[in-house]
Structures are given as C-alpha cells and as structure tokens.
C-alpha atoms as a PDB file:
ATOM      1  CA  UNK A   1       4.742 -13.987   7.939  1.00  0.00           C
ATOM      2  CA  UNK A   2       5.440 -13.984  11.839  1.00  0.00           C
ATOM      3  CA  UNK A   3       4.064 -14.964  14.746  1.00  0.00           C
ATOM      4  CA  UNK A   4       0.969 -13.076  16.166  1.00  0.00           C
ATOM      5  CA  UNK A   5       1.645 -11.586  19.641  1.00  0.00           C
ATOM      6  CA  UNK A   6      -1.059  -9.983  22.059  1.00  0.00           C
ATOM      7  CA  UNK A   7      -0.599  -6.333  21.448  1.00  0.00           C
ATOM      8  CA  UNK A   8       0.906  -3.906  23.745  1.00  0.00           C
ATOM      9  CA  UNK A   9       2.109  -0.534  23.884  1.00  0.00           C
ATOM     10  CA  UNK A  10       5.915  -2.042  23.817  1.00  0.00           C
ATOM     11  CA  UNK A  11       5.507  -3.677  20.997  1.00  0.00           C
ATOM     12  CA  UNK A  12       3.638  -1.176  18.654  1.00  0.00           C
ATOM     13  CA  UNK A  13       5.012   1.333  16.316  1.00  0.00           C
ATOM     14  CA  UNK A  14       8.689  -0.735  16.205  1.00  0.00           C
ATOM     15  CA  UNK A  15       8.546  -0.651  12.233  1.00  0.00           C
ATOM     16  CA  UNK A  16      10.937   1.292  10.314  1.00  0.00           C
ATOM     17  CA  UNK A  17      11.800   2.678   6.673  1.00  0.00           C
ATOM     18  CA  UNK A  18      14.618   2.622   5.097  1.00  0.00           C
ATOM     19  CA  UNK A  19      15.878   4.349   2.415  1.00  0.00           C
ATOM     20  CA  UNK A  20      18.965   4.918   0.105  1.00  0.00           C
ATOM     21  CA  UNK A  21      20.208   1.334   0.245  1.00  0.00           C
ATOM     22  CA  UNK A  22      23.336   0.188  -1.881  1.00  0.00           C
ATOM     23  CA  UNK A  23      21.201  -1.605  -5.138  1.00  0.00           C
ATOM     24  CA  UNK A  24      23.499  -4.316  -4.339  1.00  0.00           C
ATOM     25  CA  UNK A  25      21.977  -4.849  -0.363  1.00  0.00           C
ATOM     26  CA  UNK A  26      20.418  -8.310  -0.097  1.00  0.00           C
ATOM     27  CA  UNK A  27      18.407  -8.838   2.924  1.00  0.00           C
ATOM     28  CA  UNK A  28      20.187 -10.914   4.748  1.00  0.00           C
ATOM     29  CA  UNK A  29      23.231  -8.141   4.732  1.00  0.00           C
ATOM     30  CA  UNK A  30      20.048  -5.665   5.988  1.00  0.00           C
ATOM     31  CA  UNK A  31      19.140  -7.926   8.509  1.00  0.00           C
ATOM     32  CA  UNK A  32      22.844  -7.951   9.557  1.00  0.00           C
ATOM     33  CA  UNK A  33      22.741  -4.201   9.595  1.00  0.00           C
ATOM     34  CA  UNK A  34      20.146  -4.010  12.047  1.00  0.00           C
ATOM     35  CA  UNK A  35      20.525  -7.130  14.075  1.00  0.00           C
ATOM     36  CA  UNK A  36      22.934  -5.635  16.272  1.00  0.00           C
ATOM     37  CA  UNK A  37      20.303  -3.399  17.906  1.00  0.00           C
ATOM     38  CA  UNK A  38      17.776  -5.887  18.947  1.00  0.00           C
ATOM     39  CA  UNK A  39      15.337  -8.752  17.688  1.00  0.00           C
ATOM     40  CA  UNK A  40      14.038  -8.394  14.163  1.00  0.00           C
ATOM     41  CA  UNK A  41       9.953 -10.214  13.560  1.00  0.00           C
ATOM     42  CA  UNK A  42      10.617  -9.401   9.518  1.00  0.00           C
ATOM     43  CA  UNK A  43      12.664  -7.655   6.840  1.00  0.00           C
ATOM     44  CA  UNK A  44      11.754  -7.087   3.444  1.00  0.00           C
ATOM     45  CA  UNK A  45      13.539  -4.915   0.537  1.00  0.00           C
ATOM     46  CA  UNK A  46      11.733  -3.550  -1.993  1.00  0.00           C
ATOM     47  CA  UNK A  47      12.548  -4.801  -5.579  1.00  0.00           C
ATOM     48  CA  UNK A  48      11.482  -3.067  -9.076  1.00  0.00           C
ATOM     49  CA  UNK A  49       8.657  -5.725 -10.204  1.00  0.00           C
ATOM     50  CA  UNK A  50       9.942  -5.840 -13.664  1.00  0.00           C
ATOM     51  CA  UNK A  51      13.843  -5.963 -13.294  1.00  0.00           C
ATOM     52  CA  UNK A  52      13.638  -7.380 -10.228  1.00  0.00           C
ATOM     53  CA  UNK A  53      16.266  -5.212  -9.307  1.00  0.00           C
ATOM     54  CA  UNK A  54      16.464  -3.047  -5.628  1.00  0.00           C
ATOM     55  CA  UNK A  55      14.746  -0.498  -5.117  1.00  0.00           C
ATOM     56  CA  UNK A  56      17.060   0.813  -2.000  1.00  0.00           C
ATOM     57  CA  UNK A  57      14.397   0.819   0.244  1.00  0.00           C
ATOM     58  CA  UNK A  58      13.228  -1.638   2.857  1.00  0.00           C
ATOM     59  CA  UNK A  59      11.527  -2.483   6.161  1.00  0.00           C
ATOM     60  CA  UNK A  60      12.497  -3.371   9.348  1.00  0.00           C
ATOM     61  CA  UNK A  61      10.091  -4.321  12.295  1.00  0.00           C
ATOM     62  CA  UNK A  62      11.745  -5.127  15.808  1.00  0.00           C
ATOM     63  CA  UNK A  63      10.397  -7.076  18.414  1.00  0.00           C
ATOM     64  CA  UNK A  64      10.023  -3.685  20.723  1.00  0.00           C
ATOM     65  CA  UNK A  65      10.190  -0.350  20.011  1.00  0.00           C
ATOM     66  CA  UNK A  66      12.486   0.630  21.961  1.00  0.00           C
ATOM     67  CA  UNK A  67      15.027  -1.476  19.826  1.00  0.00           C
ATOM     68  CA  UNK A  68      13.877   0.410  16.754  1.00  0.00           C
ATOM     69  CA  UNK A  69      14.291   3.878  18.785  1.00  0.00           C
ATOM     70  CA  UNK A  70      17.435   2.827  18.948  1.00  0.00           C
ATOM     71  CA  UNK A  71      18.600   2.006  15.637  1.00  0.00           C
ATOM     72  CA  UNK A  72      17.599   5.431  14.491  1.00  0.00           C
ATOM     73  CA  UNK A  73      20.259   6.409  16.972  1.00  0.00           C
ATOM     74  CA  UNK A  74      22.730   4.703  15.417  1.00  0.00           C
ATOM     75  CA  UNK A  75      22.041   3.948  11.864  1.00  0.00           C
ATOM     76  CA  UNK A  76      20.133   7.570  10.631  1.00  0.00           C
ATOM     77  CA  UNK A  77      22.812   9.417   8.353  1.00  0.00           C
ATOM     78  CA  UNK A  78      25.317   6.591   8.727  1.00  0.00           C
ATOM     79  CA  UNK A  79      27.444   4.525   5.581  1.00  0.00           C
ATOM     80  CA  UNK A  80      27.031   1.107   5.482  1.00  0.00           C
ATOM     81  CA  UNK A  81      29.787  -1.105   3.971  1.00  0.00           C
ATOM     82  CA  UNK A  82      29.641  -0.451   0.565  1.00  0.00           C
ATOM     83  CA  UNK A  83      27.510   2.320   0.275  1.00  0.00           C
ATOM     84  CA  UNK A  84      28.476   6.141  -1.246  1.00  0.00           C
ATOM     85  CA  UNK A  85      25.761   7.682   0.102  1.00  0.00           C
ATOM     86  CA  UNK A  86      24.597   7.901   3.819  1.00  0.00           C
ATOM     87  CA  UNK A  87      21.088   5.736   4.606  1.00  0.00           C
ATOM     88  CA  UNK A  88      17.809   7.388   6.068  1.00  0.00           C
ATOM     89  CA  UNK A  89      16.060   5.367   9.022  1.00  0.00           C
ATOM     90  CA  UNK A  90      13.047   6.197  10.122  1.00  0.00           C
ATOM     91  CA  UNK A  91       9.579   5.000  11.837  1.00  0.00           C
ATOM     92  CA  UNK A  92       7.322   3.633   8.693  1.00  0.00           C
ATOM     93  CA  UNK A  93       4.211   5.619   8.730  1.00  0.00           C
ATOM     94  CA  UNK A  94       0.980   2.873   9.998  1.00  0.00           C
ATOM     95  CA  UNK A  95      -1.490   3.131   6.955  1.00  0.00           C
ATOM     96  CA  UNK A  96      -4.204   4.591   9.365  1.00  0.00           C
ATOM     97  CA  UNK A  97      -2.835   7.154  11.019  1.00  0.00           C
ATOM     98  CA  UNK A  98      -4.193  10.718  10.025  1.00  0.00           C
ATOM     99  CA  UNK A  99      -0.602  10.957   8.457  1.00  0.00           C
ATOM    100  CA  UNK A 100      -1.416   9.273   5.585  1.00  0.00           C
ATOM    101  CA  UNK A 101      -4.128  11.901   4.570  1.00  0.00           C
ATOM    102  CA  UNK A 102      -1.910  14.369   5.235  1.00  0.00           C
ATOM    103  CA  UNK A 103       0.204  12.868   2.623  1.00  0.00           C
ATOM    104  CA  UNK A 104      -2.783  12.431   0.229  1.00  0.00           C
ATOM    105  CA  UNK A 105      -3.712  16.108   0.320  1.00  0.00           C
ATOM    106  CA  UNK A 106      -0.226  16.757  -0.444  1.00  0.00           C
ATOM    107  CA  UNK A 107      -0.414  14.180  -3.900  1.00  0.00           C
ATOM    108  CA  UNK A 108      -4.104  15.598  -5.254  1.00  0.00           C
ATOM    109  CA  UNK A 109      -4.017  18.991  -4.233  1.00  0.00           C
ATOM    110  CA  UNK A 110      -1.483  20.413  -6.046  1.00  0.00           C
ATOM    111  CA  UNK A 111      -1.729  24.776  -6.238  1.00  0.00           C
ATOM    112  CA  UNK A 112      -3.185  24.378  -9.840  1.00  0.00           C
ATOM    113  CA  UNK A 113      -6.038  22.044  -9.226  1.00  0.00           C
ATOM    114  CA  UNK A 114      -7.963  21.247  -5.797  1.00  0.00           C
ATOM    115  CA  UNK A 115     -10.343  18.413  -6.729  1.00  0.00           C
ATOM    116  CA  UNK A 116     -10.088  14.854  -5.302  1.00  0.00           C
ATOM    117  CA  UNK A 117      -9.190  12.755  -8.613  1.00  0.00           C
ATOM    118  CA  UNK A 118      -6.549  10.478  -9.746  1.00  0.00           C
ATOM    119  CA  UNK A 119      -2.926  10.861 -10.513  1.00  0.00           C
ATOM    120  CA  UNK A 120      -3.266   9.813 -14.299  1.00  0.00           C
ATOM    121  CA  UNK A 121      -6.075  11.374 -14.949  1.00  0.00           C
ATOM    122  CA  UNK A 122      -7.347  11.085 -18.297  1.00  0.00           C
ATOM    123  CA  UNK A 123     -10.223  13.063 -19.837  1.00  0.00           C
ATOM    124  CA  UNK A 124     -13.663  12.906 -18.069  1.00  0.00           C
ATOM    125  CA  UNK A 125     -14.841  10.215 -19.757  1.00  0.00           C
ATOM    126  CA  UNK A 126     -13.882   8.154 -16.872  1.00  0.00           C
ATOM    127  CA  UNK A 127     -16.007   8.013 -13.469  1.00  0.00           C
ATOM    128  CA  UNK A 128     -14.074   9.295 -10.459  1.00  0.00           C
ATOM    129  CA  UNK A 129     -14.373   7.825  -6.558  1.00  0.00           C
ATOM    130  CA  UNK A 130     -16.724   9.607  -4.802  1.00  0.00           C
ATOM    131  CA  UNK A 131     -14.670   9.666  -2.150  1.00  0.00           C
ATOM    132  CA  UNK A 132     -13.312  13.336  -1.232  1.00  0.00           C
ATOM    133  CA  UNK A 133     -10.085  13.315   0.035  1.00  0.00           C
ATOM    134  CA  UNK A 134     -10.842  15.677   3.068  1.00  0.00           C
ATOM    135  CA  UNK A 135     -13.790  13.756   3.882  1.00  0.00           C
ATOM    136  CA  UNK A 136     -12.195  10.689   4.570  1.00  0.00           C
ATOM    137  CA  UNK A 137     -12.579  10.530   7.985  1.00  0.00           C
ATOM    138  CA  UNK A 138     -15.853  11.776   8.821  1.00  0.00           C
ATOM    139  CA  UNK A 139     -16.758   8.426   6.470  1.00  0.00           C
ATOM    140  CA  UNK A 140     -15.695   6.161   9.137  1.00  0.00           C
ATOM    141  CA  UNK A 141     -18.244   4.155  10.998  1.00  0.00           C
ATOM    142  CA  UNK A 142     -21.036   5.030   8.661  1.00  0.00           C
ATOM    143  CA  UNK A 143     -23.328   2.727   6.751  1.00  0.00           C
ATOM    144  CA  UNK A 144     -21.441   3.082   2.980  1.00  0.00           C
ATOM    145  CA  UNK A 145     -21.774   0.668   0.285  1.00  0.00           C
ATOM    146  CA  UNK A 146     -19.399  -2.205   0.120  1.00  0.00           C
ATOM    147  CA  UNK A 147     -18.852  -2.481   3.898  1.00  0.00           C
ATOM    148  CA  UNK A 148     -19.643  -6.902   4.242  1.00  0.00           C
ATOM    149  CA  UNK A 149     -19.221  -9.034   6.921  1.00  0.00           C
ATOM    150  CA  UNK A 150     -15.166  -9.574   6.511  1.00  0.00           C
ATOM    151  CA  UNK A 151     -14.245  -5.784   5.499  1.00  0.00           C
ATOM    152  CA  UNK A 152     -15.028  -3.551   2.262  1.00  0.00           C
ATOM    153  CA  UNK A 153     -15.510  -4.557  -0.672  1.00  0.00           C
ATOM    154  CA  UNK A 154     -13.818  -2.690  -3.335  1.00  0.00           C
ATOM    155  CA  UNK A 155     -14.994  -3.086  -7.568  1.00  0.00           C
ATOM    156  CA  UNK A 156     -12.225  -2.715  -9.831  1.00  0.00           C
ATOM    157  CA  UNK A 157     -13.065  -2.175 -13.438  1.00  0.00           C
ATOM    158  CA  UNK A 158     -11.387  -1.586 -16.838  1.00  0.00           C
ATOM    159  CA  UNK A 159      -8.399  -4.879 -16.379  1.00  0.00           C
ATOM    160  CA  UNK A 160      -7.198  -6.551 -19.621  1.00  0.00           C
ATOM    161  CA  UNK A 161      -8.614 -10.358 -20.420  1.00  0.00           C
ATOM    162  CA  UNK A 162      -5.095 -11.716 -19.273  1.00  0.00           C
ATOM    163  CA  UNK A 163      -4.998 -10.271 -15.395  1.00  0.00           C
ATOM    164  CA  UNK A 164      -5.609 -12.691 -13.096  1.00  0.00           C
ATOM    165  CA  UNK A 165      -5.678 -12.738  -8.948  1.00  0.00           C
ATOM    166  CA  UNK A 166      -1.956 -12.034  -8.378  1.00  0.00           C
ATOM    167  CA  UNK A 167      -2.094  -8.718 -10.269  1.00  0.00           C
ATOM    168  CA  UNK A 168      -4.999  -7.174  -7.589  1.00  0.00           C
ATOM    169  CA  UNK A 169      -2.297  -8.867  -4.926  1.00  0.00           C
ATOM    170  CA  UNK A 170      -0.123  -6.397  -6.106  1.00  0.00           C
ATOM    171  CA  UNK A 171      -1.840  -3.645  -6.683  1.00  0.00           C
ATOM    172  CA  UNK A 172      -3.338  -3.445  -3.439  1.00  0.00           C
ATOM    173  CA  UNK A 173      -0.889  -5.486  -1.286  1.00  0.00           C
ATOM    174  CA  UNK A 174       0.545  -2.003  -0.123  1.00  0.00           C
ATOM    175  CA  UNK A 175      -2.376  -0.148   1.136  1.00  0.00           C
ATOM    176  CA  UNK A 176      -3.131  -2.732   4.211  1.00  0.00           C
ATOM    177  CA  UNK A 177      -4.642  -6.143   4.811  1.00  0.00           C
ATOM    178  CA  UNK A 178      -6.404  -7.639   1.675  1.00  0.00           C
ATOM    179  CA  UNK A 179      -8.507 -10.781   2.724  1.00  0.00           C
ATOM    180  CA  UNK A 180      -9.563 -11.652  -0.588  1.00  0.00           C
ATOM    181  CA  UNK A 181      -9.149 -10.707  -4.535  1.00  0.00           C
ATOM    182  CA  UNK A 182     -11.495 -11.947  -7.088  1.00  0.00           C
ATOM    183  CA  UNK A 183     -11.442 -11.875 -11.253  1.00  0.00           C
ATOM    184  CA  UNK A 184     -14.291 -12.496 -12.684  1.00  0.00           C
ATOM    185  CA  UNK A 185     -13.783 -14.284 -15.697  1.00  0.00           C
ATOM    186  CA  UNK A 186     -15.757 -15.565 -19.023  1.00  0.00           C
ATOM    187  CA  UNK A 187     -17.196 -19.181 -18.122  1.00  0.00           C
ATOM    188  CA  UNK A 188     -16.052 -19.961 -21.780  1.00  0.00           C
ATOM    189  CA  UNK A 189     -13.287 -19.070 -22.647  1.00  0.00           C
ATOM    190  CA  UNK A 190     -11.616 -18.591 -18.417  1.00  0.00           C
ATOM    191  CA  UNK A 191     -10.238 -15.009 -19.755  1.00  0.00           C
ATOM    192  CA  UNK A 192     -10.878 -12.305 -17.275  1.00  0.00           C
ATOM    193  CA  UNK A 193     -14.517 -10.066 -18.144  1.00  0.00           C
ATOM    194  CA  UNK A 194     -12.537  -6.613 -17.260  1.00  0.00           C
ATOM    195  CA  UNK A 195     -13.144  -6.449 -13.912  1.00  0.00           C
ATOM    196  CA  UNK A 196     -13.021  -7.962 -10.450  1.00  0.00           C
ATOM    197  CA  UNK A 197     -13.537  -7.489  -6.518  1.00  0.00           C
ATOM    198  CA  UNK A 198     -11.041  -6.691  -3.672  1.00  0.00           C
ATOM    199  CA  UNK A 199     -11.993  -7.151   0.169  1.00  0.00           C
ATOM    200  CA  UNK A 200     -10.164  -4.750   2.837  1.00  0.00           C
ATOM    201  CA  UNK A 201     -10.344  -5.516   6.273  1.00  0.00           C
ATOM    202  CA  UNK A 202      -9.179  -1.268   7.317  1.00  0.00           C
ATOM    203  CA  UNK A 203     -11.857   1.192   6.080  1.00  0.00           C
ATOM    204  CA  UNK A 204      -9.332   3.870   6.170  1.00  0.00           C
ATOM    205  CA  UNK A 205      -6.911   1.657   3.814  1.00  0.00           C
ATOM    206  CA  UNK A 206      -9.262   0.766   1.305  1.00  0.00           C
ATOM    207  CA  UNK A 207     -10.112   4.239   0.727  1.00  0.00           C
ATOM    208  CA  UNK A 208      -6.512   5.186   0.430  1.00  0.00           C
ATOM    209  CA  UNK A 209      -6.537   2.779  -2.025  1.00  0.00           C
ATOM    210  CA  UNK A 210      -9.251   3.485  -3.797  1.00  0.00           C
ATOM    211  CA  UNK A 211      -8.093   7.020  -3.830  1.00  0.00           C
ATOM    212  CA  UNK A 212      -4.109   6.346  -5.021  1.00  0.00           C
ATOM    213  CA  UNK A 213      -5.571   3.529  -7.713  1.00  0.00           C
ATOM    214  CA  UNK A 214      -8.926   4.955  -9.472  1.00  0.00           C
ATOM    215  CA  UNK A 215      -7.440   6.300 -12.028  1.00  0.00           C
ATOM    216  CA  UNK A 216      -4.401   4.563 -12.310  1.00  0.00           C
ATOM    217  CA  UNK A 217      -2.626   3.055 -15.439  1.00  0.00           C
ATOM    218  CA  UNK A 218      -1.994  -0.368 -15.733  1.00  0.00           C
ATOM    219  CA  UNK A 219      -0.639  -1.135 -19.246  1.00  0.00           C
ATOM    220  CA  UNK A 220      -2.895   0.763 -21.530  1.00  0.00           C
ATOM    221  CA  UNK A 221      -5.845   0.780 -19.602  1.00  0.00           C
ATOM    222  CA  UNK A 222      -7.104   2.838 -16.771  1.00  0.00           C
ATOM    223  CA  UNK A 223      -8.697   1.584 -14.175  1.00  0.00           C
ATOM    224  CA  UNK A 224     -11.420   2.620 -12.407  1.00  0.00           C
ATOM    225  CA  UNK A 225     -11.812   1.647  -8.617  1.00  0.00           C
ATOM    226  CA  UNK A 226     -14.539   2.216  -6.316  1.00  0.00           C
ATOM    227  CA  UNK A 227     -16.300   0.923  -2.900  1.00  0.00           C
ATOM    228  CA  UNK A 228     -18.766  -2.038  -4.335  1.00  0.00           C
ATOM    229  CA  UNK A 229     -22.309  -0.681  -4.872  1.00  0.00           C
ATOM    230  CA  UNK A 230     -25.071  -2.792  -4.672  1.00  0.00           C
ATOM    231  CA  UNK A 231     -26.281  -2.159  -8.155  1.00  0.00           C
ATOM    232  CA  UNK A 232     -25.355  -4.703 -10.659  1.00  0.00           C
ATOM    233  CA  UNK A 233     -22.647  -3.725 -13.079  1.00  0.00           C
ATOM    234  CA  UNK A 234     -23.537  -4.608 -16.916  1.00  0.00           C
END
C-alpha cells in the first residue's frame, strides 16, 4: 500500500527485481540496501508460502526512475554483507508490456509441442482456454465474454470444498490488479461448490492468468480457468 501519485513519465517504470538474496535478508536490511540511492514507495521479499522461508528475490519501487537507474549502477553484480554470491538488479517487467508474451511463448511453446495449453497438463479430459497465446493481443478491445463493468470476469472451476477467498488472492495476486474474488459455496453446509469467480481490472493480465493457471495443480486437483461465459455452469 502507498500513496497514489498523478502519473508521469518520471515516475514510471522505477520498479526493480531482485534476485539471489542471502535466505537470511529481511526487508528492512533490503530496504537499507537500496535506501542509499534514493526514496523507496515499497519493498517486498518474496517468501516460500509453506515454509515461510525467503525466496531470495524481492521488489523495489523508487520514487523516480532515475533513482532506480541508478541502483542498477551500483548494486547489479555486487555482494551484499553476508552474501556468497553476487545479487542481480534489474527493471521488473510491467505485466502488460508485450514482454510478458514474449515470455509466454517461451513457457508453452516448447520445440516438441506448439499448442497453447497448460503447464500441467493432464490428459484431454480437461477443457483448455480458448485463448491462443499468439492471439493475445489482437483480443484487446473486442467484445469477449466476461468483460463487466469493473474489469473481466474470470470462472475458476475444479477447487476442493475447503478453499475459500484468500486462496484465489493468491493465486492470482501476481498477474495484476484483482478487484474482487468470489467462492461460491453450499448454502448448507458453507463448504465451497468447486468453483468460484475472479474480477481483473487489465485485460492483458487476466489472460496471462488465465493462460499460466488453466491447467494448473492445486493439491490434487486441476483447475480449470477461463474468461466467464454467459452460459450457466451446472
């Protein structure tokens, strides 16, 4: 959480990646790390969710770019105190940017198989998005189920009676701004039906997520993720 400021062209792009953290960096001693080359908004460090433990990578976002320019300068390849191996800085990719298909190409078209499917993918008893990963793009702006009001609408099918709100959170937390997770659950006895709704506000993030989780195991189911269609689900 920060404060909101008007956008400019000062301000944008100032968030950076870093990786190869000591497991034994807290936050604070990142923030320390960094401080020194300008005014940080927010810092997080990314933990294992299980073990809790570090995952030696974290975020940084300046006030200004120019203050993240320059701790690249001085902090790419470096040691910190206490660390054997040298950290990588770099500017965090924005979800939006063609980058990230550029990435996604790389994931689900591996030499051996070109077809737009899921990591885990399990035998074809499963439906897949219909969302091609090079068509992506050419999506944008046109009239495709489970745009609302607020953002998209995304279905997610196929969760265990036990999940409640804070696992969609989580799941799709990292793809971009969620506005609102729903489970639907039994009226008698409050345990979840097996599926529930997510609401994007970024197009282009809720199809990278809908790309990264369809498919995707989740204890020892597999979910199945797509843009809401208006048909009812039985």
């Amino acid at each position: 959480v920060s404060y909101a400021r008007p956008s400019s062209a000062s301000i944008r792009d100032a968030n950076l990646y870093v990786s190869g953290l000591p497991k034994t960096m807290t936050q604070k001693e990142l923030e320390q790390l960094f401080s020194q080359y300008g005014r940080i908004i927010t810092s997080r460090i990314l933990v294992d969710q299980v073990t809790g433990v570090s995952r030696g990578v974290g975020f940084i976002r300046f006030d200004k770019r120019i203050e993240a320019e320059e701790a690249i300068k001085g902090l790419n390849g470096q040691k910190p105190s206490g660390a054997t191996e040298p950290i990588t800085v770099k500017f965090a990719n924005n979800p939006s940017q063609k980058t990230s298909q550029a990435l996604l190409s790389q994931l689900y078209q591996s030499p051996n198989r070109r077809y737009p499917g899921p990591l885990h993918h399990q035998a074809q008893r499963f439906r897949f998005s219909p969302i091609t990963i090079d068509g992506m793009t050419s999506l944008v702006g046109m009239n495709i189920p489970g745009h609302t009001g607020t953002g998209w609408c995304i279905f997610v099918y196929n969760l265990s009676p036990d999940s409640d709100e804070s696992v969609l959170w989580q799941l799709f937390g990292p793809f971009g701004a969620v506005n609102n997770v729903k489970v639907i659950r039994d009226f008698n006895t409050n345990k979840c039906k097996g599926f529930g709704f997510v609401t994007m506000t970024n197009y282009d993030e809720a199809a990278m997520a809908i790309a990264s989780l369809n498919g995707y195991r989740l204890g020892d189911r597999v979910l199945q993720v797509s843009f809401k269609t208006n048909k009812t689900h039985k």
